[in-house]
Structure formats: C-alpha cells, structure tokens
N, C-alpha and C. Protein backbone atom coordinates (compact mmCIF):
# COMPACT_ATOMS: atom_id res chain seq x y z
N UNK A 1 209.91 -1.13 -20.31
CA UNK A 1 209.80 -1.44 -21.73
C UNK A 1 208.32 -1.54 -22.10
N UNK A 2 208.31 -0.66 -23.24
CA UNK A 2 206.58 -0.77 -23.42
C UNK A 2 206.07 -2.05 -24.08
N UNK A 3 205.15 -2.50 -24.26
CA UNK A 3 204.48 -3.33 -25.30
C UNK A 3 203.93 -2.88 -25.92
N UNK A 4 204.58 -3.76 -27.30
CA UNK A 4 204.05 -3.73 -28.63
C UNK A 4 202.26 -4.31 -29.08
N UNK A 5 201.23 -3.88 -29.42
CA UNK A 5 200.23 -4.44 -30.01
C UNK A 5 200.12 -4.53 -31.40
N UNK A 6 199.94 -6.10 -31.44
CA UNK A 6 199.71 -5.96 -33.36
C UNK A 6 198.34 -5.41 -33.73
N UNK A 7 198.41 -4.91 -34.68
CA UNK A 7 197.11 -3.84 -35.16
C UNK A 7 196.28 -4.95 -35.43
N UNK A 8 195.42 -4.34 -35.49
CA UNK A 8 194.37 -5.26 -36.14
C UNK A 8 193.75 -6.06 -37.74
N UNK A 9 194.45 -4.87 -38.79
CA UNK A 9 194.45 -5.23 -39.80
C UNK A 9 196.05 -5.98 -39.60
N UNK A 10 197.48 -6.12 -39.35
CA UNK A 10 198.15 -7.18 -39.23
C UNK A 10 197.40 -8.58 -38.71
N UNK A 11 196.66 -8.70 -37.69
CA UNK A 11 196.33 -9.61 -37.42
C UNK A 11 195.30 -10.38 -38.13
N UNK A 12 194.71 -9.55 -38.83
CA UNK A 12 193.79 -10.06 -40.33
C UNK A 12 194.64 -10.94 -41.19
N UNK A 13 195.45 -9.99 -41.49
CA UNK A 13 196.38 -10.12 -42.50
C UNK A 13 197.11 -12.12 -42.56
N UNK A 14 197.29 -12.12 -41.21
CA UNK A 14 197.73 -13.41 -40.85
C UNK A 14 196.87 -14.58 -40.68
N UNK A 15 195.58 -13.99 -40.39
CA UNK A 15 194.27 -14.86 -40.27
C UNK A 15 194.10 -15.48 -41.52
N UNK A 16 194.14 -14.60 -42.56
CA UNK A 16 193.53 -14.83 -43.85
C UNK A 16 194.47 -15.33 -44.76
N UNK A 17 195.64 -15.41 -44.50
CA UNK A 17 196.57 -16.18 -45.32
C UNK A 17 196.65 -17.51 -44.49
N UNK A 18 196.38 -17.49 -43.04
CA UNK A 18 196.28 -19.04 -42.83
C UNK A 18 194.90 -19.65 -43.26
N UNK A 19 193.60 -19.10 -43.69
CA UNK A 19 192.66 -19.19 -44.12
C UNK A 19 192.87 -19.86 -45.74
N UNK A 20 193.86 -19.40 -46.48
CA UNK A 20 193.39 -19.09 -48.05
C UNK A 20 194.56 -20.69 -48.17
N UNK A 21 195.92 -20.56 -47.41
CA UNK A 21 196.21 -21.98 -47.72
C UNK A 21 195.48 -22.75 -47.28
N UNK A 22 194.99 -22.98 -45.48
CA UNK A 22 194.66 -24.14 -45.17
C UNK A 22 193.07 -24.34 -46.23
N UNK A 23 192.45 -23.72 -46.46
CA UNK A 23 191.34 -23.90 -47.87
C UNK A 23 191.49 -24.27 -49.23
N UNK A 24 193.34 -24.00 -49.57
CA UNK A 24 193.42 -24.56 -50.78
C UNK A 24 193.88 -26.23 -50.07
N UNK A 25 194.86 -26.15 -49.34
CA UNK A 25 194.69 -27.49 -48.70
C UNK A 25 193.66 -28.34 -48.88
N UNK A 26 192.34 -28.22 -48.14
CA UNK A 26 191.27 -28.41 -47.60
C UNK A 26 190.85 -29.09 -49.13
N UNK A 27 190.91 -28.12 -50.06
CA UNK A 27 190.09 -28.61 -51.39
C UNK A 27 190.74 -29.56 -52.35
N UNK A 28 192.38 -29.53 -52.00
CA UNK A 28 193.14 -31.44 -52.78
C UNK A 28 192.87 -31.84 -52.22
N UNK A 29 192.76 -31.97 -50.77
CA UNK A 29 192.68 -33.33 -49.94
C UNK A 29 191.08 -33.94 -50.56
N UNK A 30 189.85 -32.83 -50.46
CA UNK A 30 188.67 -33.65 -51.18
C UNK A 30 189.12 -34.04 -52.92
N UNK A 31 190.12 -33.64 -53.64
CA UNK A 31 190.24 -34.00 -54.38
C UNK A 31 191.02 -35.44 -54.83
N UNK A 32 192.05 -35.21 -53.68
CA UNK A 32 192.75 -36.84 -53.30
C UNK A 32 191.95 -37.74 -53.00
N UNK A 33 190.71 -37.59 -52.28
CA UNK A 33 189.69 -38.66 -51.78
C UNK A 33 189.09 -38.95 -52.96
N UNK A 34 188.72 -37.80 -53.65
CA UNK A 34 187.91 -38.69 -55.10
C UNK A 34 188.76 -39.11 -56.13
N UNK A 35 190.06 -38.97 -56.10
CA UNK A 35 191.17 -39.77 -56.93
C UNK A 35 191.24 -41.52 -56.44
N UNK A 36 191.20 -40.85 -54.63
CA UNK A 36 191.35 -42.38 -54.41
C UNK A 36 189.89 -43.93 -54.40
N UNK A 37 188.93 -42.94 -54.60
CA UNK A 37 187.80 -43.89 -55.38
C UNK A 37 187.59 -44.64 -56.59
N UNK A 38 188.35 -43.98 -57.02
CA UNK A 38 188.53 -44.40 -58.47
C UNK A 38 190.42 -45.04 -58.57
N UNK A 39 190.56 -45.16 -57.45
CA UNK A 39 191.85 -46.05 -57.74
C UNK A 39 193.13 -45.68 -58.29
N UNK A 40 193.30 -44.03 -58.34
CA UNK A 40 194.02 -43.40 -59.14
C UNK A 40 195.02 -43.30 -57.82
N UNK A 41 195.89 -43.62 -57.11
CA UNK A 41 196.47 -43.69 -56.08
C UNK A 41 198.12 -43.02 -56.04
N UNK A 42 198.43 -42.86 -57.04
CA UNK A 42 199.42 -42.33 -57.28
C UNK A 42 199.66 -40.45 -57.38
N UNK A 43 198.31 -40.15 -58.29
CA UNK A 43 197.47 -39.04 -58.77
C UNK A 43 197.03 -38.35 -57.06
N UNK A 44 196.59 -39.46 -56.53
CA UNK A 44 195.84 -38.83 -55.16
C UNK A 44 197.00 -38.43 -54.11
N UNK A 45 197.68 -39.20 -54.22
CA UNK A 45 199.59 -38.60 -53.24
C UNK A 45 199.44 -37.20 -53.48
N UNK A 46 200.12 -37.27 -54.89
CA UNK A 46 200.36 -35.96 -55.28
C UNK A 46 199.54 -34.81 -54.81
N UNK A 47 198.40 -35.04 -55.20
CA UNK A 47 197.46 -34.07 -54.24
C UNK A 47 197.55 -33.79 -52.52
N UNK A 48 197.72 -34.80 -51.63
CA UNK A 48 197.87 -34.86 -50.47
C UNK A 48 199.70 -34.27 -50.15
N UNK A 49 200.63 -34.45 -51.12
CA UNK A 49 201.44 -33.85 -51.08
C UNK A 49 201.41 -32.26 -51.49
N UNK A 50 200.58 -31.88 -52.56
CA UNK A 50 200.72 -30.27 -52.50
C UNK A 50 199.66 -29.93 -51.24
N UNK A 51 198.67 -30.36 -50.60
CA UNK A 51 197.74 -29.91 -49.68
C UNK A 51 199.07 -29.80 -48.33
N UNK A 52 199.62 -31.00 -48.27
CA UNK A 52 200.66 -30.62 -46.99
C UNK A 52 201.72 -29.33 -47.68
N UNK A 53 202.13 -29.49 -48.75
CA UNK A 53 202.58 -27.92 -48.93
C UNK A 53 202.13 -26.37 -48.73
N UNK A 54 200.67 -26.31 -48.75
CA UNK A 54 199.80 -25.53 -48.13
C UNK A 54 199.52 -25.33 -46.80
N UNK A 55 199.63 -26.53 -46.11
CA UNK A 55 199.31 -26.87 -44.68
C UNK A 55 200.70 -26.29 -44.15
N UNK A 56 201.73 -26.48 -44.81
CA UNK A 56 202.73 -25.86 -44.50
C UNK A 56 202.88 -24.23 -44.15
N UNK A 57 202.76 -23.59 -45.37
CA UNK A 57 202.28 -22.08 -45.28
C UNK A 57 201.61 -21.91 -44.33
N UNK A 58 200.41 -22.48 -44.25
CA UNK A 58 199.62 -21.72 -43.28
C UNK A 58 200.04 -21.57 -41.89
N UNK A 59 201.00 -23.09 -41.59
CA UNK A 59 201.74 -23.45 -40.24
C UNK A 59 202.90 -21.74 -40.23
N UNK A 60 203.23 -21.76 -41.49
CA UNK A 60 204.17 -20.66 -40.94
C UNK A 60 203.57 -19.35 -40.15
N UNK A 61 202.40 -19.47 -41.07
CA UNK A 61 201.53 -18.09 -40.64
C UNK A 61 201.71 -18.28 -39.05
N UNK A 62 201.07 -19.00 -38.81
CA UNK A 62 200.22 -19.58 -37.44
C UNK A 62 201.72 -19.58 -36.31
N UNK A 63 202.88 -19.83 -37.26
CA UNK A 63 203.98 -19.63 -36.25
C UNK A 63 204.58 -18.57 -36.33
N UNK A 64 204.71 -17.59 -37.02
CA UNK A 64 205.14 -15.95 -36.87
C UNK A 64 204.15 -15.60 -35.60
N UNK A 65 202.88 -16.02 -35.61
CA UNK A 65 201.72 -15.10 -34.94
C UNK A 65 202.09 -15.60 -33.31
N UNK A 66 202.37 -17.04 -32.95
CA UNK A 66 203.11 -17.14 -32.35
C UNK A 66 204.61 -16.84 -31.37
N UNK A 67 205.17 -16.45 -32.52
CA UNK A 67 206.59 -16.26 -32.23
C UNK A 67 206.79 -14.47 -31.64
N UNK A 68 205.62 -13.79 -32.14
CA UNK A 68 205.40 -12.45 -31.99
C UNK A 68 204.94 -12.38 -30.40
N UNK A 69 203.95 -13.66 -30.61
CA UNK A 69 202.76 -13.35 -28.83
C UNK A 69 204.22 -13.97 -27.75
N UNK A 70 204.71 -14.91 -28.10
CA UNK A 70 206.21 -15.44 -27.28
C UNK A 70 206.93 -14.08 -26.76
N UNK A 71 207.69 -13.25 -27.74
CA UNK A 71 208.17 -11.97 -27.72
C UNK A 71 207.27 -11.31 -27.03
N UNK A 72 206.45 -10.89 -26.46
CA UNK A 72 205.44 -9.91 -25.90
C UNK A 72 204.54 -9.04 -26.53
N UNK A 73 204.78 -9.57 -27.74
CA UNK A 73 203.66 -8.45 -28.40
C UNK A 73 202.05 -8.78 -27.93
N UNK A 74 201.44 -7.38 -27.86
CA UNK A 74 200.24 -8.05 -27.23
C UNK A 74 199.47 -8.55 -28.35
N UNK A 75 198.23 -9.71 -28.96
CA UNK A 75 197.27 -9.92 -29.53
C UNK A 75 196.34 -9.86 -29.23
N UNK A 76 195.04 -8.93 -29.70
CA UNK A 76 193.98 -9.15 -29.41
C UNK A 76 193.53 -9.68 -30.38
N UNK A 77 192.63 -11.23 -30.32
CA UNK A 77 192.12 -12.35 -30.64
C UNK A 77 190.29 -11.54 -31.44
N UNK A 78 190.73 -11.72 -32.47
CA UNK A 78 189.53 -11.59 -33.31
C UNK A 78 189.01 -13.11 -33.63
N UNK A 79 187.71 -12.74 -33.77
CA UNK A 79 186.84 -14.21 -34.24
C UNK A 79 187.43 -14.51 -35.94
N UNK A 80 188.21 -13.53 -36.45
CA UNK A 80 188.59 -14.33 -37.34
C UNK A 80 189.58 -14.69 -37.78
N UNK A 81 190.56 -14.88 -36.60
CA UNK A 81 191.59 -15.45 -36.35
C UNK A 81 191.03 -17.25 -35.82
N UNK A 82 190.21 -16.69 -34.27
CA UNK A 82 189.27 -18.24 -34.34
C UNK A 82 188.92 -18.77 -35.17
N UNK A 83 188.59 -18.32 -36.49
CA UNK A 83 187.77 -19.15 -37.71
C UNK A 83 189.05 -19.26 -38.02
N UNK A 84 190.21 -18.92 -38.64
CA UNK A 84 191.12 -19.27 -38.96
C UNK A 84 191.75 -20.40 -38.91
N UNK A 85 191.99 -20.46 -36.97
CA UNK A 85 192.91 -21.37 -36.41
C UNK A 85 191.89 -22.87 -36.68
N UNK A 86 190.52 -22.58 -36.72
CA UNK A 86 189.88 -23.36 -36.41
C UNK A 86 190.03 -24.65 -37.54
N UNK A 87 190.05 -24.22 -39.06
CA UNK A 87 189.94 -23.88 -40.02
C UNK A 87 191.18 -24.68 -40.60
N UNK A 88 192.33 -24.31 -40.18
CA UNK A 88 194.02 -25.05 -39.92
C UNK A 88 193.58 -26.30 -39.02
N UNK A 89 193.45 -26.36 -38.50
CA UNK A 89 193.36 -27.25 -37.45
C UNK A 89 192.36 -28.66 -38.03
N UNK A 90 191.28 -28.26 -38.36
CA UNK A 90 190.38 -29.17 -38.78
C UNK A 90 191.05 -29.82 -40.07
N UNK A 91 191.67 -28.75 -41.13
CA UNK A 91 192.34 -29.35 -42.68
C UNK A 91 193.58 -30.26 -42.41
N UNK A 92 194.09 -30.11 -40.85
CA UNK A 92 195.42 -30.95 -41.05
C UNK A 92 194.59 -32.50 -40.39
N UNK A 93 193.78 -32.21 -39.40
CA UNK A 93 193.59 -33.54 -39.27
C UNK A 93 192.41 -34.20 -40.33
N UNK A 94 191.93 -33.59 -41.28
CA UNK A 94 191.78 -33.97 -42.61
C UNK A 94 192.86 -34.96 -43.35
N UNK A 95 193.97 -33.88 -43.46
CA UNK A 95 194.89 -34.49 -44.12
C UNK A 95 195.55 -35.86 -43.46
N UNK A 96 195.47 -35.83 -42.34
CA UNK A 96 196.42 -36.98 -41.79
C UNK A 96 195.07 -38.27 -41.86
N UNK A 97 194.10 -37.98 -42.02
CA UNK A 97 193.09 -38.95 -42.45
C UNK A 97 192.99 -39.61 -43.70
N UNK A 98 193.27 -38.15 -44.15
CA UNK A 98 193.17 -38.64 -46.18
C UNK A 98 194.55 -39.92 -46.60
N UNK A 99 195.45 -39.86 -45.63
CA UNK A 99 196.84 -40.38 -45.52
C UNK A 99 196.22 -41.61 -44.86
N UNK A 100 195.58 -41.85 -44.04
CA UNK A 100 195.29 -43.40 -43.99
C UNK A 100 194.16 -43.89 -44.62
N UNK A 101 193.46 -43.40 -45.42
CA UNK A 101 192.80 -43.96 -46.20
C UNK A 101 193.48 -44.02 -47.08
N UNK A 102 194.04 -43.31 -48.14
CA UNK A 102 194.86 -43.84 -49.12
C UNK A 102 195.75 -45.00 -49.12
N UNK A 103 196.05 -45.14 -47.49
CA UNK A 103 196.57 -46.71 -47.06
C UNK A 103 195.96 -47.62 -47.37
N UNK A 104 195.09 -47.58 -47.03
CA UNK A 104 193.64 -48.58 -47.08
C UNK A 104 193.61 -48.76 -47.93
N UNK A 105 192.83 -48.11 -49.01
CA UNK A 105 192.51 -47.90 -50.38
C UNK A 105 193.68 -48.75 -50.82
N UNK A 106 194.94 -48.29 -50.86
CA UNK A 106 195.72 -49.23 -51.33
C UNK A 106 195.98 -50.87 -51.23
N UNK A 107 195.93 -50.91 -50.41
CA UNK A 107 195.62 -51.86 -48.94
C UNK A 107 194.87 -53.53 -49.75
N UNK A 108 193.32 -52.16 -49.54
CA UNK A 108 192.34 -53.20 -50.54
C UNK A 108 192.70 -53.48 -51.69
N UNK A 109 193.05 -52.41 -52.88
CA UNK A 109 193.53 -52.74 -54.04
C UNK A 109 194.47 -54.34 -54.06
N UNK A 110 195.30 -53.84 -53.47
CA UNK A 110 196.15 -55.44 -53.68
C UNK A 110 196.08 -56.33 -53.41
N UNK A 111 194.34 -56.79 -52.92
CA UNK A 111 193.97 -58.19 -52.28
C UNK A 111 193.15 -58.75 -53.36
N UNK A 112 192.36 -57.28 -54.03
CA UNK A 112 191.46 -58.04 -55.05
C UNK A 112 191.96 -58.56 -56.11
C-alpha cells in the first residue's frame, strides 16, 4: 500500500486557518483583559467565550492534520505550520490565564 503525502499548499492551507482563528482568539482575549480593568466582567466572559470558540476551530484544524498523520499520510513539517502550532498553543494558554484572572478580578471586586 502506497503512502499518501499531503501537498504542500494543503498543508498551508491548514497552517493558516489554525493561524487566522487562534489570532482572532489571541485578539478578545487582549480585549477581555482590558474589559476586565475596567470592571466590565460580564462584557469580558463574553469575549473569552467567543476566543474559546475560535480556539476551537483552530483545534479542529490541528486535529484533521492529526487524524491524517494517524492514517499514514506522510507530512512534511513546514516552518509554517511550526509558527502555527506555536501560535495555537501559546493563545490557549493565554486563554486559560485570561480565565483566572477574570477570577481574580472578580474576586477583588467583591471585597471592595
């Protein structure tokens, strides 16, 4: 049985859509942080909730590309797939940060 290689523009293709969510991600979550300075805490969820909706997408990306290399397809690993993954990776543990500060933030609110 031969093996399959994903082309190279497919493998773009997947780079850059996990790129374009985890970046819209990337940019509520700084927007949830400056909601949650100003105490708007409700406003700032919402944001951290559509950024995990993004974070989502991109997870799918990141798991087709997966589910393909599982199956045997071969990948050859472009650097901008690395910037990609890199890229996902850094915005979710963003997000799971922005999620305990908004704890906090809350946290403090109800002492003063």
């Amino acid at each position: 049985m031969e093996q399959q290689t994903m082309s190279q523009e497919d493998l773009q293709v997947v780079a850059f859509e996990i790129i374009v969510h985890s970046g819209d991600a990337r940019s509520l979550i700084h927007q949830a942080l400056s909601l949650m300075k100003q105490g708007e805490f409700s406003q700032a969820q919402c944001q951290l909730d559509e950024a995990n909706k993004n974070l989502l997408e991109a997870h799918k990306s990141q798991t087709s590309l997966l589910k393909d290399y599982a199956c045997g397809t071969v990948i050859n690993m472009e650097i901008i797939m690395v910037h990609a993954q890199d890229h996902l990776m850094s915005t979710m543990l963003l997000h799971e940060i922005a999620l305990e500060f908004l704890a906090l933030h809350q946290k403090i609110a109800e002492q003063v």
